[in-house]
Protein backbone atom coordinates (compact mmCIF):
# COMPACT_ATOMS: atom_id res chain seq x y z
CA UNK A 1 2.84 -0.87 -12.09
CA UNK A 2 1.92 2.38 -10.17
CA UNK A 3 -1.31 3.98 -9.29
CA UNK A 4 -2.13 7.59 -8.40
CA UNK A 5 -3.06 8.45 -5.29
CA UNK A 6 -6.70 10.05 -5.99
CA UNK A 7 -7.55 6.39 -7.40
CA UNK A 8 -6.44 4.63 -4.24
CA UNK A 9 -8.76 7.40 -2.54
CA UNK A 10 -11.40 5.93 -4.49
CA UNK A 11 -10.55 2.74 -4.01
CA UNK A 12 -10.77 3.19 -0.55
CA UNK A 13 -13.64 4.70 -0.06
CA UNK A 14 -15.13 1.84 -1.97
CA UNK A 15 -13.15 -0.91 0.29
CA UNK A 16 -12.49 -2.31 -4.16
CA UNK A 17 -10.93 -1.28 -7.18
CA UNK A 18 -12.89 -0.77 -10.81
CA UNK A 19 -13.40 -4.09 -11.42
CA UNK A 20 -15.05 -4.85 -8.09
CA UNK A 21 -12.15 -6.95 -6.39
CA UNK A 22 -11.41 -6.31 -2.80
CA UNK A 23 -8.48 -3.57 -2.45
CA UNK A 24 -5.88 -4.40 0.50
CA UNK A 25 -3.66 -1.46 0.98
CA UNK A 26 -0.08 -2.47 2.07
CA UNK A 27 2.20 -0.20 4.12
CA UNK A 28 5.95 -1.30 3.52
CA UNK A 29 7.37 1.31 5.50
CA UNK A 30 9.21 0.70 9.29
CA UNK A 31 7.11 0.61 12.45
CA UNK A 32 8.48 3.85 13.82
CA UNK A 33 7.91 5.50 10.35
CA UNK A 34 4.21 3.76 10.81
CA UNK A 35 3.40 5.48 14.17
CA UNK A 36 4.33 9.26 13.33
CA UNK A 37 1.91 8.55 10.12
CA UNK A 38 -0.41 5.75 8.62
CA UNK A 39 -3.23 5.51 6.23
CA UNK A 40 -6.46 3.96 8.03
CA UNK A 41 -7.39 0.82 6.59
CA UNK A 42 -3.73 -0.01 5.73
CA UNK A 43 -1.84 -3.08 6.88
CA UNK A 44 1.71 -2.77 8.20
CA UNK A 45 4.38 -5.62 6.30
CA UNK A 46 7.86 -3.87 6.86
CA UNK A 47 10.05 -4.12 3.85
CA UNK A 48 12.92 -4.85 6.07
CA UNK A 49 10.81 -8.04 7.50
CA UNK A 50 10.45 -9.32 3.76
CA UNK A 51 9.35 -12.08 2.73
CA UNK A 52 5.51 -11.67 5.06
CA UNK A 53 4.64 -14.51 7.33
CA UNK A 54 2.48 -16.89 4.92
CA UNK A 55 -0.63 -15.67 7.27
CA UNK A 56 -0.21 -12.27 6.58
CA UNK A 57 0.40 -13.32 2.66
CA UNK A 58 -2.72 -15.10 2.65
CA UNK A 59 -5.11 -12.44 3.78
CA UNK A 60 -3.86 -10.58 0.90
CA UNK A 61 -5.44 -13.70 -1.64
CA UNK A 62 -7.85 -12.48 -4.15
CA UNK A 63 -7.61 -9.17 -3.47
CA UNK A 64 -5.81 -6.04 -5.70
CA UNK A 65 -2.63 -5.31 -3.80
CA UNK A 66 -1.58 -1.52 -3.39
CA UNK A 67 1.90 -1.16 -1.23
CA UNK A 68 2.64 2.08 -0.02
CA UNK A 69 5.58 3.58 1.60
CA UNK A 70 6.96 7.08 2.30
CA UNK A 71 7.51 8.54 -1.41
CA UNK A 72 7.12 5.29 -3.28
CA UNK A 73 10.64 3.39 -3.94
CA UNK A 74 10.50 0.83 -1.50
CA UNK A 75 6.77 -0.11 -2.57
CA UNK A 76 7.76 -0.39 -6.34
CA UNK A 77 10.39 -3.07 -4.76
CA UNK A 78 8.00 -4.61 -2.96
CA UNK A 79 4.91 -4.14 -5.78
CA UNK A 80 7.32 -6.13 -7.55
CA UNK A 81 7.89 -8.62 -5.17
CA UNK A 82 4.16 -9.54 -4.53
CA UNK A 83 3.85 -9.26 -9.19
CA UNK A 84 6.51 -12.09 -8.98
CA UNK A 85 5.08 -14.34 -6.13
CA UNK A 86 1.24 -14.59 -7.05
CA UNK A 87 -0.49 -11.01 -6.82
CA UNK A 88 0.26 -10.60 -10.83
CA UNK A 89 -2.27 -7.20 -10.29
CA UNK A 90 -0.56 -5.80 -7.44
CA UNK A 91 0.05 -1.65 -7.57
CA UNK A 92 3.02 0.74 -6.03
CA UNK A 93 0.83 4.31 -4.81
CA UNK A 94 3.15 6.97 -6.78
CA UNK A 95 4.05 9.57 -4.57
CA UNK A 96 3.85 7.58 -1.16
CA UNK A 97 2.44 8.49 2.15
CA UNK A 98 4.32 12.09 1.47
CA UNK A 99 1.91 12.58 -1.10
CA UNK A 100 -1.32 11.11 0.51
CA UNK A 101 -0.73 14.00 3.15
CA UNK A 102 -0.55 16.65 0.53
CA UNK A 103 -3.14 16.13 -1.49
CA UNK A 104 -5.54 13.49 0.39
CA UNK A 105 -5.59 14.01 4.16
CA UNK A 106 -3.42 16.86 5.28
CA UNK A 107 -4.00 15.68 8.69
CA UNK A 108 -1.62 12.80 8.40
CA UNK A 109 1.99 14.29 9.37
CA UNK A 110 4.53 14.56 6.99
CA UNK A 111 8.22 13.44 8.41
């Protein structure tokens, strides 16, 4: 149920996952925890605003699901979440935004 953060690189960079399915990259962290650092491309759903509007949970349909949050508790909560409620493929990022910034883009701040 979790992915490493060098595949969600590659992911990225190819906007899909191995199997060719459009990758959306969810960011479960707060707002304020958003704006001191945030991967581009990802989508802001607040854990503490749970369940998502049915909007913002419909964007997400037949795509691979990766949540993300600081250091990657909260997103195996939520991973779980979206595995239980009809994303059966979706992914936790090991290591969270803390580890993105270490290893991936030292640029993003670490808090």
């Amino acid at each position: 149920m979790e992915i490493d953060i060098h595949t969600v690189c590659r992911w990225l960079g190819n906007q899909r996952d191995d199997s060719g399915k459009q990758l959306a990259l969810v960011d479960c962290r707060e707002p304020h925890e958003y704006d001191i650092a945030s991967i581009p491309g990802a989508v802001l759903m607040p854990m503490s605003q749970w369940p998502p509007s049915p909007e913002k949970l419909s964007a997400l349909d037949n795509k691979t699901v990766v949540v993300h949050c600081h250091h990657g508790g909260r997103s195996l909560r939520v991973a779980n979440w979206f595995r239980h409620n009809g994303h059966p493929e979706a992914l936790s990022m090991a290591g969270g935004i803390d580890k993105w910034s270490m290893d991936i883009d030292p640029s993003i701040p670490r808090y």
